[in-house]
C-alpha atoms as a PDB file:
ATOM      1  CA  UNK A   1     -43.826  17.815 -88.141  1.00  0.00           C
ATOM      2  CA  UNK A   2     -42.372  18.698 -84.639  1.00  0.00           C
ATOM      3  CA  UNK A   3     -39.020  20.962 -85.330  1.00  0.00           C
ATOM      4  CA  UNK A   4     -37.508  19.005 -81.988  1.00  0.00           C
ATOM      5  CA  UNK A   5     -38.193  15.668 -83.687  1.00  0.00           C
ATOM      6  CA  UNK A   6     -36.723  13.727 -86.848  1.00  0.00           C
ATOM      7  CA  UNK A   7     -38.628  12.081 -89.299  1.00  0.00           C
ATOM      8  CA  UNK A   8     -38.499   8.686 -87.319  1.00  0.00           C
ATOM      9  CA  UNK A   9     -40.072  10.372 -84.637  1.00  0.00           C
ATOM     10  CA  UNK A  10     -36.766  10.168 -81.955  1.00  0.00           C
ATOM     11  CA  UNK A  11     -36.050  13.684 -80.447  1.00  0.00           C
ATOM     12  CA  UNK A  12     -33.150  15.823 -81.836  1.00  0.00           C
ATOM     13  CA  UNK A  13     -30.310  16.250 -79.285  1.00  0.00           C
ATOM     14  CA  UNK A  14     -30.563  19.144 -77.394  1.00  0.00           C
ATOM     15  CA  UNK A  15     -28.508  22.073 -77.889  1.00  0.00           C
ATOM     16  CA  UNK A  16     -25.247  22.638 -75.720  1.00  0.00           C
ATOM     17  CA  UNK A  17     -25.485  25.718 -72.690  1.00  0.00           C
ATOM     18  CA  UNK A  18     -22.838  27.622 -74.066  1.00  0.00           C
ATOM     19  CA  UNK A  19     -23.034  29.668 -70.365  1.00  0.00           C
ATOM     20  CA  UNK A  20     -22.852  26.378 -68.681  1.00  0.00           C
ATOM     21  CA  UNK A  21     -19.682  25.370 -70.873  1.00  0.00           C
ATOM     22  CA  UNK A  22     -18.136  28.942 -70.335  1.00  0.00           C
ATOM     23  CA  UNK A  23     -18.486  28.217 -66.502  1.00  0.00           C
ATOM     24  CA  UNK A  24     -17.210  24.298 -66.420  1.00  0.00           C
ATOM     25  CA  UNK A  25     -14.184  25.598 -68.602  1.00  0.00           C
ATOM     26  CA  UNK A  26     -13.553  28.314 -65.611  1.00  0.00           C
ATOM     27  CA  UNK A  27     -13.951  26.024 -62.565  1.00  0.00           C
ATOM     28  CA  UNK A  28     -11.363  23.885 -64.415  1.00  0.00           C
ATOM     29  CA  UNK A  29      -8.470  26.321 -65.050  1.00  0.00           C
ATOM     30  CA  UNK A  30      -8.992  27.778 -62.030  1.00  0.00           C
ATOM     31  CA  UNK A  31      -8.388  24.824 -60.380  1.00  0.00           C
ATOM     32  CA  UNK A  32      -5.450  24.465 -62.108  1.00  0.00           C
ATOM     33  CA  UNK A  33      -4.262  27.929 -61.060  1.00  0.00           C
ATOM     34  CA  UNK A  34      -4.819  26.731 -57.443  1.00  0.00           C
ATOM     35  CA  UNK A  35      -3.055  23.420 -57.813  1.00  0.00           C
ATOM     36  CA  UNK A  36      -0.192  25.625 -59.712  1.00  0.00           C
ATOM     37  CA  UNK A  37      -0.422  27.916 -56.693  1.00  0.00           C
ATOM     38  CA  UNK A  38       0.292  25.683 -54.157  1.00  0.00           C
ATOM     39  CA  UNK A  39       3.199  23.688 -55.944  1.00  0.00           C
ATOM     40  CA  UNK A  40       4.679  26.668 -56.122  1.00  0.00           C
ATOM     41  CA  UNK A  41       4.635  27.483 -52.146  1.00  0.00           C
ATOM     42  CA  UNK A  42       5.405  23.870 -51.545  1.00  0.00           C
ATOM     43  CA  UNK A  43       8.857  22.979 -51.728  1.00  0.00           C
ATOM     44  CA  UNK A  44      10.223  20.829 -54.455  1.00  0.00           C
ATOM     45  CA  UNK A  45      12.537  18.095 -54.501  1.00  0.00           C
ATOM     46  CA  UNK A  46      12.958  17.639 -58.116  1.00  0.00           C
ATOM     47  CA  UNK A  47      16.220  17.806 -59.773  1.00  0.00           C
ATOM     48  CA  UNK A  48      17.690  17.336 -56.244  1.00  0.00           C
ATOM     49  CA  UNK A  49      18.308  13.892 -55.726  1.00  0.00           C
ATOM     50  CA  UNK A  50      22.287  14.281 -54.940  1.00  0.00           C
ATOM     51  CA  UNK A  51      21.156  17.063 -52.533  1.00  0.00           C
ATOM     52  CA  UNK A  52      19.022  14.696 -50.557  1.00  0.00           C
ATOM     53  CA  UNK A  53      21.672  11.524 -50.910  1.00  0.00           C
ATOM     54  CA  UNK A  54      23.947  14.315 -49.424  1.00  0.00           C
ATOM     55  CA  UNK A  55      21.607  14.553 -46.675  1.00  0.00           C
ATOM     56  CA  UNK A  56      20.883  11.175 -46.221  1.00  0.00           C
ATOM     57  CA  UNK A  57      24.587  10.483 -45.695  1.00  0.00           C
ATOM     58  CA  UNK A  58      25.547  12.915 -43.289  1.00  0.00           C
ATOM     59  CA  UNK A  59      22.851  11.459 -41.176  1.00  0.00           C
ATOM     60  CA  UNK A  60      23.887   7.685 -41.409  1.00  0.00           C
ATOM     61  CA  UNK A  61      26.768   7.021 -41.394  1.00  0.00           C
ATOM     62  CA  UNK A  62      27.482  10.741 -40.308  1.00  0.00           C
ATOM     63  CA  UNK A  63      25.764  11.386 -37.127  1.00  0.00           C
ATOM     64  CA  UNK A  64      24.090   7.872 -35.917  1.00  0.00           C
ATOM     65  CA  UNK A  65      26.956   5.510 -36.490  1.00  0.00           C
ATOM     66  CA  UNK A  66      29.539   7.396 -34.749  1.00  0.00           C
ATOM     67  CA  UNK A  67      27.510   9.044 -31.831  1.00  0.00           C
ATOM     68  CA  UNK A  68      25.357   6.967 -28.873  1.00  0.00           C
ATOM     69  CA  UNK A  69      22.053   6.181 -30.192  1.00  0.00           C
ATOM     70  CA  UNK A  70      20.053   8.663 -27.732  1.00  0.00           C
ATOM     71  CA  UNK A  71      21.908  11.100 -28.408  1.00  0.00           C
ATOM     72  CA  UNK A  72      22.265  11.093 -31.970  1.00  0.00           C
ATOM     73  CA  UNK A  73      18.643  10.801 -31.936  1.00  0.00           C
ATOM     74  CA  UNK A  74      18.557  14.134 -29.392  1.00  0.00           C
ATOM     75  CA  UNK A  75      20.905  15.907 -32.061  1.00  0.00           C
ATOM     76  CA  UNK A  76      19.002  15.184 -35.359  1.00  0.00           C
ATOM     77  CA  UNK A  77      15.681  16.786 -33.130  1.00  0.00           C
ATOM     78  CA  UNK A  78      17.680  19.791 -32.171  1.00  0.00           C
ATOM     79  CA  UNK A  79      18.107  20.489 -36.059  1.00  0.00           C
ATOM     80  CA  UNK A  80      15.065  20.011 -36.735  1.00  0.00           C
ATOM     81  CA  UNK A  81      13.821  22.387 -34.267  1.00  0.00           C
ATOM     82  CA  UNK A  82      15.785  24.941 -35.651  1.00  0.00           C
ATOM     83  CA  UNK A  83      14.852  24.284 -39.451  1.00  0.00           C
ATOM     84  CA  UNK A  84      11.381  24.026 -38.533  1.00  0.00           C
ATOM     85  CA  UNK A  85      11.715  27.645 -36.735  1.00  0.00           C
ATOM     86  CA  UNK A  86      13.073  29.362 -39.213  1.00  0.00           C
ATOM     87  CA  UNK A  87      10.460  28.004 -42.364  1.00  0.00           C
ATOM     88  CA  UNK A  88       7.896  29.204 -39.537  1.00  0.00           C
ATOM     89  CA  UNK A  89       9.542  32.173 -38.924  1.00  0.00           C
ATOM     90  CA  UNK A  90      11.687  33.284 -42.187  1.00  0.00           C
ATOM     91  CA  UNK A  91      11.465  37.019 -41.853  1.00  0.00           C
ATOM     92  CA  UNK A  92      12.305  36.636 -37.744  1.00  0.00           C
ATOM     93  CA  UNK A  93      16.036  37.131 -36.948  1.00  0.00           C
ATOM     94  CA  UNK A  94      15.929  35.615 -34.077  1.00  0.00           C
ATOM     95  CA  UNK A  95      15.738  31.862 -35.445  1.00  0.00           C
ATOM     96  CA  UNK A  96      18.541  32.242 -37.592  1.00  0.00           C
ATOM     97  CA  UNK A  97      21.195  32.158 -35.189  1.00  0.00           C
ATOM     98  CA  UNK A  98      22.430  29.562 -32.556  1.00  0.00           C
ATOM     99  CA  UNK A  99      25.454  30.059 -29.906  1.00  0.00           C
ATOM    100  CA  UNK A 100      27.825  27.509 -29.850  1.00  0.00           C
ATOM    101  CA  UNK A 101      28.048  28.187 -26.228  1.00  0.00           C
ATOM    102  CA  UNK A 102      24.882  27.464 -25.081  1.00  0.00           C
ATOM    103  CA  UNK A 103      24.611  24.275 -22.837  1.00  0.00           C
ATOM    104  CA  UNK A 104      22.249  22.405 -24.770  1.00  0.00           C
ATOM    105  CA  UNK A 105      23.583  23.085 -28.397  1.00  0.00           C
ATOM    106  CA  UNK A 106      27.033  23.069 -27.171  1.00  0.00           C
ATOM    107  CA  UNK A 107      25.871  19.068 -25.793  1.00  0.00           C
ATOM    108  CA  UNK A 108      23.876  18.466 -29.046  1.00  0.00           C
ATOM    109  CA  UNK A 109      25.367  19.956 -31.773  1.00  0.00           C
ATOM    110  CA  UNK A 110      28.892  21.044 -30.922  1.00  0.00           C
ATOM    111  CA  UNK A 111      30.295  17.797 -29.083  1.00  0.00           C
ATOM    112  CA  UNK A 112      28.691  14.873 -31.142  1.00  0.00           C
ATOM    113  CA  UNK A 113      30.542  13.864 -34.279  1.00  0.00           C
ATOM    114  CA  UNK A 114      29.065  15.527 -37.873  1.00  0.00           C
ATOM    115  CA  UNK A 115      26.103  17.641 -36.308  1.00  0.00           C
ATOM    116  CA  UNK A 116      27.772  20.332 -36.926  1.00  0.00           C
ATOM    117  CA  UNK A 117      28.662  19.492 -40.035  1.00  0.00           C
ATOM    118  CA  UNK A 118      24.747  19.235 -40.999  1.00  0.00           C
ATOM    119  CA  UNK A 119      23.814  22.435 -39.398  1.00  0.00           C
ATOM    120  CA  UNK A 120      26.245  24.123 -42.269  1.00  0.00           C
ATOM    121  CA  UNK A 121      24.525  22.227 -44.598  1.00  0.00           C
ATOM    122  CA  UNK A 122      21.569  23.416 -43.953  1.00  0.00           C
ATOM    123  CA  UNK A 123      22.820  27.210 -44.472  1.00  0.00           C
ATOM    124  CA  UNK A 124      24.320  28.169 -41.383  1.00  0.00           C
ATOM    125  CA  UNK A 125      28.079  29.584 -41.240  1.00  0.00           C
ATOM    126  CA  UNK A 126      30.236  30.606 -38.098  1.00  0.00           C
ATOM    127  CA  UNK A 127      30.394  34.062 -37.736  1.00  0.00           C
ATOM    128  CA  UNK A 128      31.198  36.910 -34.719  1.00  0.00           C
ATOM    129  CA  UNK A 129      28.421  39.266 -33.565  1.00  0.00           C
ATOM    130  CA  UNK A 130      29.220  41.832 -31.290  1.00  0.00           C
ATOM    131  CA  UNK A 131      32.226  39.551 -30.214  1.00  0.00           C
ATOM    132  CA  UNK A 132      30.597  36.957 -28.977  1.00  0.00           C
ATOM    133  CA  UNK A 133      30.216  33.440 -31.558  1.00  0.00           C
ATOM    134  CA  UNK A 134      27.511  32.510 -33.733  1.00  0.00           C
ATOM    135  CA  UNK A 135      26.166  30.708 -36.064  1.00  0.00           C
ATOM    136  CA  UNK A 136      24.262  32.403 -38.337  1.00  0.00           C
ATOM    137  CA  UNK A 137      21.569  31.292 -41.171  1.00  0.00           C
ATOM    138  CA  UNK A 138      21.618  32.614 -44.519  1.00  0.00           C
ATOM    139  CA  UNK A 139      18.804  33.163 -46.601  1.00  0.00           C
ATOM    140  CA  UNK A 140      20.219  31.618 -50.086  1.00  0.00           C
ATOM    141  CA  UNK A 141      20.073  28.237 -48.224  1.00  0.00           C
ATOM    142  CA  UNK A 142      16.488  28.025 -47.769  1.00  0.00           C
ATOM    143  CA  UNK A 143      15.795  25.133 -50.649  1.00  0.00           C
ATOM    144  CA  UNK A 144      18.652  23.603 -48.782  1.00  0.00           C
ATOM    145  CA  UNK A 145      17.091  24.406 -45.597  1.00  0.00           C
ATOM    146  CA  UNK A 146      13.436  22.569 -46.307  1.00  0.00           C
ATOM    147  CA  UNK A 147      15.511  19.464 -48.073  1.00  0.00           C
ATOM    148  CA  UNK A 148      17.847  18.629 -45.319  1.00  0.00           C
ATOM    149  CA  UNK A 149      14.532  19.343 -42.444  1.00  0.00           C
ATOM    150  CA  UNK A 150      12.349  16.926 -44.814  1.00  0.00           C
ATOM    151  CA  UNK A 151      15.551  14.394 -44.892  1.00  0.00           C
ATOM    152  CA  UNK A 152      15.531  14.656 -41.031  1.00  0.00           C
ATOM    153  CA  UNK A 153      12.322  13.846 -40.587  1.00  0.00           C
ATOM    154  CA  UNK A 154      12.474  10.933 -42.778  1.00  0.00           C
ATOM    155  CA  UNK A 155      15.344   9.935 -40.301  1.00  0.00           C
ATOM    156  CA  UNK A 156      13.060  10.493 -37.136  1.00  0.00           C
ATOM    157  CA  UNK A 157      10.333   8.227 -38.819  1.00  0.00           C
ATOM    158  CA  UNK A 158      12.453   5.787 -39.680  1.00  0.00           C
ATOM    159  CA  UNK A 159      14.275   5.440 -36.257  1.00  0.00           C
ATOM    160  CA  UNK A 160      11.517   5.815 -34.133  1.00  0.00           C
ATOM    161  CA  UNK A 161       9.780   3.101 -35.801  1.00  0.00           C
ATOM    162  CA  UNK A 162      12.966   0.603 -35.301  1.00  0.00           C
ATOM    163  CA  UNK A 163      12.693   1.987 -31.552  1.00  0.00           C
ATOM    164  CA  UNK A 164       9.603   1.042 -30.757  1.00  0.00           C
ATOM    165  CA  UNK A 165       9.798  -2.359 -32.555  1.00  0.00           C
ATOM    166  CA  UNK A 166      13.504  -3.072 -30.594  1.00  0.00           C
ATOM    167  CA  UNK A 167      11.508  -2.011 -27.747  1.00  0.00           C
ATOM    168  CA  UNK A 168       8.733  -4.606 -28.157  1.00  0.00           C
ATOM    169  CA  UNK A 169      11.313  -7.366 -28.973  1.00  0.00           C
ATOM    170  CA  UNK A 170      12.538  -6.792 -25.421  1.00  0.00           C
ATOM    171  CA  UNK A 171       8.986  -6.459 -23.755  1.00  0.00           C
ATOM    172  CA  UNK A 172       8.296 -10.237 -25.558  1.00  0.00           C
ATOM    173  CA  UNK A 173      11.101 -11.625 -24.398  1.00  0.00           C
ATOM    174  CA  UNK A 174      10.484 -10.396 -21.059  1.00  0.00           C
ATOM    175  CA  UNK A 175       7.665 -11.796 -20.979  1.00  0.00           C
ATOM    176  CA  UNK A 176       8.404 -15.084 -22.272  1.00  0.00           C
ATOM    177  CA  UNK A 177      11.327 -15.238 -19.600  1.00  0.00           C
ATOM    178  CA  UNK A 178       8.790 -14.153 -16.792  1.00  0.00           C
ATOM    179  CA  UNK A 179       6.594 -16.563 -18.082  1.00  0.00           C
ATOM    180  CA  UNK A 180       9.189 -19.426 -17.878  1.00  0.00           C
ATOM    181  CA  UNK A 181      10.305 -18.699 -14.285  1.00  0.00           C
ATOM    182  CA  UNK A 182       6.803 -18.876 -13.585  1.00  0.00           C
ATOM    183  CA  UNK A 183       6.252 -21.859 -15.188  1.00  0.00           C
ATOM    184  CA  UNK A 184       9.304 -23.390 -12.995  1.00  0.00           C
ATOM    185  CA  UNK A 185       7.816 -22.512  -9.931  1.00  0.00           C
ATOM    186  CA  UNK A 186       4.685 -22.979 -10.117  1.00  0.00           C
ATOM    187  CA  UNK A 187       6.337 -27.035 -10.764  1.00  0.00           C
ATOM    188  CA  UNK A 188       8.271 -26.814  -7.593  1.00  0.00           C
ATOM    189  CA  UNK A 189       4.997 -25.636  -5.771  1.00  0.00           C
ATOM    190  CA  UNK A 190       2.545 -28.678  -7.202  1.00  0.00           C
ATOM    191  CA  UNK A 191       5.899 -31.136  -6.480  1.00  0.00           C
ATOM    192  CA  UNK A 192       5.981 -29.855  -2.840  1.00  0.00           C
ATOM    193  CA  UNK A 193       1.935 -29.805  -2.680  1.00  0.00           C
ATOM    194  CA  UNK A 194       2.057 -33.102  -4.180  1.00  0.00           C
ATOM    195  CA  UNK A 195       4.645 -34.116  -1.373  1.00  0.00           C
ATOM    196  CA  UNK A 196       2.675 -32.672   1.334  1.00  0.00           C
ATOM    197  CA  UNK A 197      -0.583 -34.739   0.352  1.00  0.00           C
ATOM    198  CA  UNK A 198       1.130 -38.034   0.225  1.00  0.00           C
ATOM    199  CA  UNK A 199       3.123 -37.051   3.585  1.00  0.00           C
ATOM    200  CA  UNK A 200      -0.321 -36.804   4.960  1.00  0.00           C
ATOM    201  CA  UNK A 201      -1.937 -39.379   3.883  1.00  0.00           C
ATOM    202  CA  UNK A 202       0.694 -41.312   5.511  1.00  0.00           C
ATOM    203  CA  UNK A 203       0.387 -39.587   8.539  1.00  0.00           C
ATOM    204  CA  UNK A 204      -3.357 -40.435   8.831  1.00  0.00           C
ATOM    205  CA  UNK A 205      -2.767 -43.708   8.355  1.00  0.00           C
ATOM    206  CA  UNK A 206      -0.396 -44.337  10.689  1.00  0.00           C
ATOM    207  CA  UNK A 207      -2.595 -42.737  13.298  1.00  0.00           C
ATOM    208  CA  UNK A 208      -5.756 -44.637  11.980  1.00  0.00           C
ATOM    209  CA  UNK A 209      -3.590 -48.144  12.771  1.00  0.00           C
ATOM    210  CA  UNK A 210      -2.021 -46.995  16.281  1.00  0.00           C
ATOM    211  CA  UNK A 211      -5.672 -46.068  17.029  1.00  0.00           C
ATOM    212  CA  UNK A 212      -6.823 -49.332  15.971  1.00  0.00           C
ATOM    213  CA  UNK A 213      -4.628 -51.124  17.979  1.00  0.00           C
ATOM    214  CA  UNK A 214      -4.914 -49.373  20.755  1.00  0.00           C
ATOM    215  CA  UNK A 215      -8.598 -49.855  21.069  1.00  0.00           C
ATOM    216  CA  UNK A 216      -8.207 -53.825  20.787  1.00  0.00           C
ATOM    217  CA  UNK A 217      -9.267 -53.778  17.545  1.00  0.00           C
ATOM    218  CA  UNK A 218      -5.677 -55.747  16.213  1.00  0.00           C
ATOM    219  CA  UNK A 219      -5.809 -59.802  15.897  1.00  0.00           C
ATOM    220  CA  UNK A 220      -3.908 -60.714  19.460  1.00  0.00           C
ATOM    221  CA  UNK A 221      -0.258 -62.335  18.738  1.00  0.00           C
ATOM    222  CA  UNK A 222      -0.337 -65.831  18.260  1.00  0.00           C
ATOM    223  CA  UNK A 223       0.738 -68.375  21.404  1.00  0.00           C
ATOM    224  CA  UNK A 224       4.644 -69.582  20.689  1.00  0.00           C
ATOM    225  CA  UNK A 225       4.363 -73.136  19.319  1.00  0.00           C
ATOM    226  CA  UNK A 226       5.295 -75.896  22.165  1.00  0.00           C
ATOM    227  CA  UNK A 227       7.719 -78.441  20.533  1.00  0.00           C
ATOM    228  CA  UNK A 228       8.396 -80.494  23.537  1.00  0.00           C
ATOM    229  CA  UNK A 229       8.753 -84.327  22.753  1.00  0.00           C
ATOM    230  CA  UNK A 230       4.916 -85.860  24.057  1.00  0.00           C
ATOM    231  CA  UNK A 231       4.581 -89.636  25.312  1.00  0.00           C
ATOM    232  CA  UNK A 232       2.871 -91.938  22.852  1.00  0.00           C
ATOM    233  CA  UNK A 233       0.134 -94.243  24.755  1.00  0.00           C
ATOM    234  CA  UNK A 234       0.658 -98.055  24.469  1.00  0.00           C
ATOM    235  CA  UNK A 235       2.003-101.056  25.927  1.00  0.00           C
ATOM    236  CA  UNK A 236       5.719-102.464  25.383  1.00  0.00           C
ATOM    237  CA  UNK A 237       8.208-105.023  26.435  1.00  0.00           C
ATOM    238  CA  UNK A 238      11.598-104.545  28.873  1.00  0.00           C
ATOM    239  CA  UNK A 239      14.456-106.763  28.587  1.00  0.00           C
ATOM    240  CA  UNK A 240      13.003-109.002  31.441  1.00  0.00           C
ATOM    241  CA  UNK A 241      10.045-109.598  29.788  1.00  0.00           C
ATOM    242  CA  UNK A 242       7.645-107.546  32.034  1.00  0.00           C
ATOM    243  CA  UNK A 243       5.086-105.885  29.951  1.00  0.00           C
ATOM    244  CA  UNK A 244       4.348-101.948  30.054  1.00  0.00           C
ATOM    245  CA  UNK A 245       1.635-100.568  29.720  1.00  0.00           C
ATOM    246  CA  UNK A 246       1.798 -96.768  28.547  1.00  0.00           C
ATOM    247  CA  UNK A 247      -0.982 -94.499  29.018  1.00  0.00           C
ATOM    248  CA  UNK A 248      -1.967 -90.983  28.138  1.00  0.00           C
ATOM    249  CA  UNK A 249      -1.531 -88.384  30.765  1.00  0.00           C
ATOM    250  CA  UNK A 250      -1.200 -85.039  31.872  1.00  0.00           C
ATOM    251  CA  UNK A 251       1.952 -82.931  32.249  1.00  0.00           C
ATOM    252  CA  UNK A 252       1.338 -83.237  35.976  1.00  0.00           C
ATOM    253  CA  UNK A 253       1.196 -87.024  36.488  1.00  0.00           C
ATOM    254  CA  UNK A 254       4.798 -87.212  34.470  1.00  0.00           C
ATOM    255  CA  UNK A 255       6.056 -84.651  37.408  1.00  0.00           C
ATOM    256  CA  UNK A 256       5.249 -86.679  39.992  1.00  0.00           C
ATOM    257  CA  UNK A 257       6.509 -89.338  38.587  1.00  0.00           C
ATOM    258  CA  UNK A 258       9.689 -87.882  38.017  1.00  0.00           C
ATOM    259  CA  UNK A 259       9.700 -86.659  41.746  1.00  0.00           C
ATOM    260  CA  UNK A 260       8.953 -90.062  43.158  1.00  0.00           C
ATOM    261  CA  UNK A 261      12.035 -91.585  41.311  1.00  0.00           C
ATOM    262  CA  UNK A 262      14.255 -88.858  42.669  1.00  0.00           C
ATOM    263  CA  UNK A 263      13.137 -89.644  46.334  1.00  0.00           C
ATOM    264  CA  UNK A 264      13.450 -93.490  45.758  1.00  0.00           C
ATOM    265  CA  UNK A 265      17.086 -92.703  44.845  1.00  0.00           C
END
């Protein structure tokens, strides 16, 4: 009998690789010493919920409530650019300090209401170098540093977002408003157009009749009815006993007539 097969004749599992175990085992715990590596370099919010809370609070209500919305908005990217600089940059001295007295800080961090306030948070603390004022970043704030800069940008996301859609509320009913004013006139232009046709239709009608008439082509005026009293013909008695005899004539025999009793008298 085949040493690979039972008695039933079905093959005998094969044995394992124990190399090909060996190396599955290493890819895995290696990539857990990778995944461990890169926790460890990324920062970690756990355990620091009040921290963040903190954060969220000195943002709104702290710095958008009380300060014009642009600007509050210019302010909370002005920290940021300075977090961001110095997790870039942590060994550089350079982005660890701001001056109060520069234009642009002193209009975005030092007037607004509780931007300064943040920028302490994050690790920075007045201070006097070679007389002139700073602020200065300390090193032992850098978990504070990374929270408050993620917090920030949660801000930024969350703003912008409400921006654009405020901003497209105001396009649509823009639009709708253009589209109603349109909607009005274009109505007063089909009333006048409709005006305009039946004006001269009239018109053309009026000219078709005056040219009509003038061309003889109207029924003449009819003749003024003639309700003068006419003799009846016939015969008749006078008181005397002579008889009359009445007969039909023309308008010109009763003239005459009428002219030869006005010479008899």
């Amino acid at each position: 009998m085949d040493s690979e097969t039972t008695g039933l004749g079905a093959p005998q599992a094969a044995r394992p690789d124990h190399d090909a175990v060996a190396a599955a085992i290493e890819r895995r715990l290696e990539a857990e010493r990778e995944k461990a590596a890169a926790a460890a370099t990324t920062p970690s919010f756990d355990g620091n919920h009040e921290k963040r809370q903190e954060f969220r609070r000195m943002i709104d209500p702290g710095i958008l409530r009380p300060n014009p919305r642009k600007l509050a908005l210019e302010s909370l990217q002005t920290l940021l650019k300075l977090a961001e600089n110095i997790i870039a940059h942590p060994d550089e001295a350079k982005y660890q300090k701001f001056k109060p007295t520069n234009p642009t800080i002193q209009r975005t961090l030092v007037e607004p209401r509780g931007t300064l306030e943040y920028a302490v948070a994050l690790g920075f603390r007045p201070e006097v170098d070679n007389f002139q004022p700073f602020y200065i970043w300390n090193k032992r704030h850098m978990n504070d540093l990374q929270i408050g800069a993620a917090i920030i940008k949660e801000a930024l996301e969350r703003e912008v977002v409400k921006e654009e859609r405020a901003q497209r509320r105001k396009e649509e009913e823009k639009a709708a408003q253009d589209a109603a004013k349109a909607k009005v006139k274009q109505a007063f232009y089909d009333d006048r157009k409709g005006r305009a046709i039946i004006d001269e239709r009239e018109r053309v009608a009026r000219e078709a009749a005056a040219a009509k008439r003038a061309a003889g082509g109207m029924s003449p005026e009819p003749e003024p009815a003639d309700y003068r009293p006419r003799r009846m013909p016939g015969s008749g008695h006078t008181l005397s006993g002579d008889v009359i005899d009445v007969d039909e004539g023309s308008d010109e025999e009763d003239a005459a007539a009428r002219d030869d009793d006005d010479d008899d008298e």
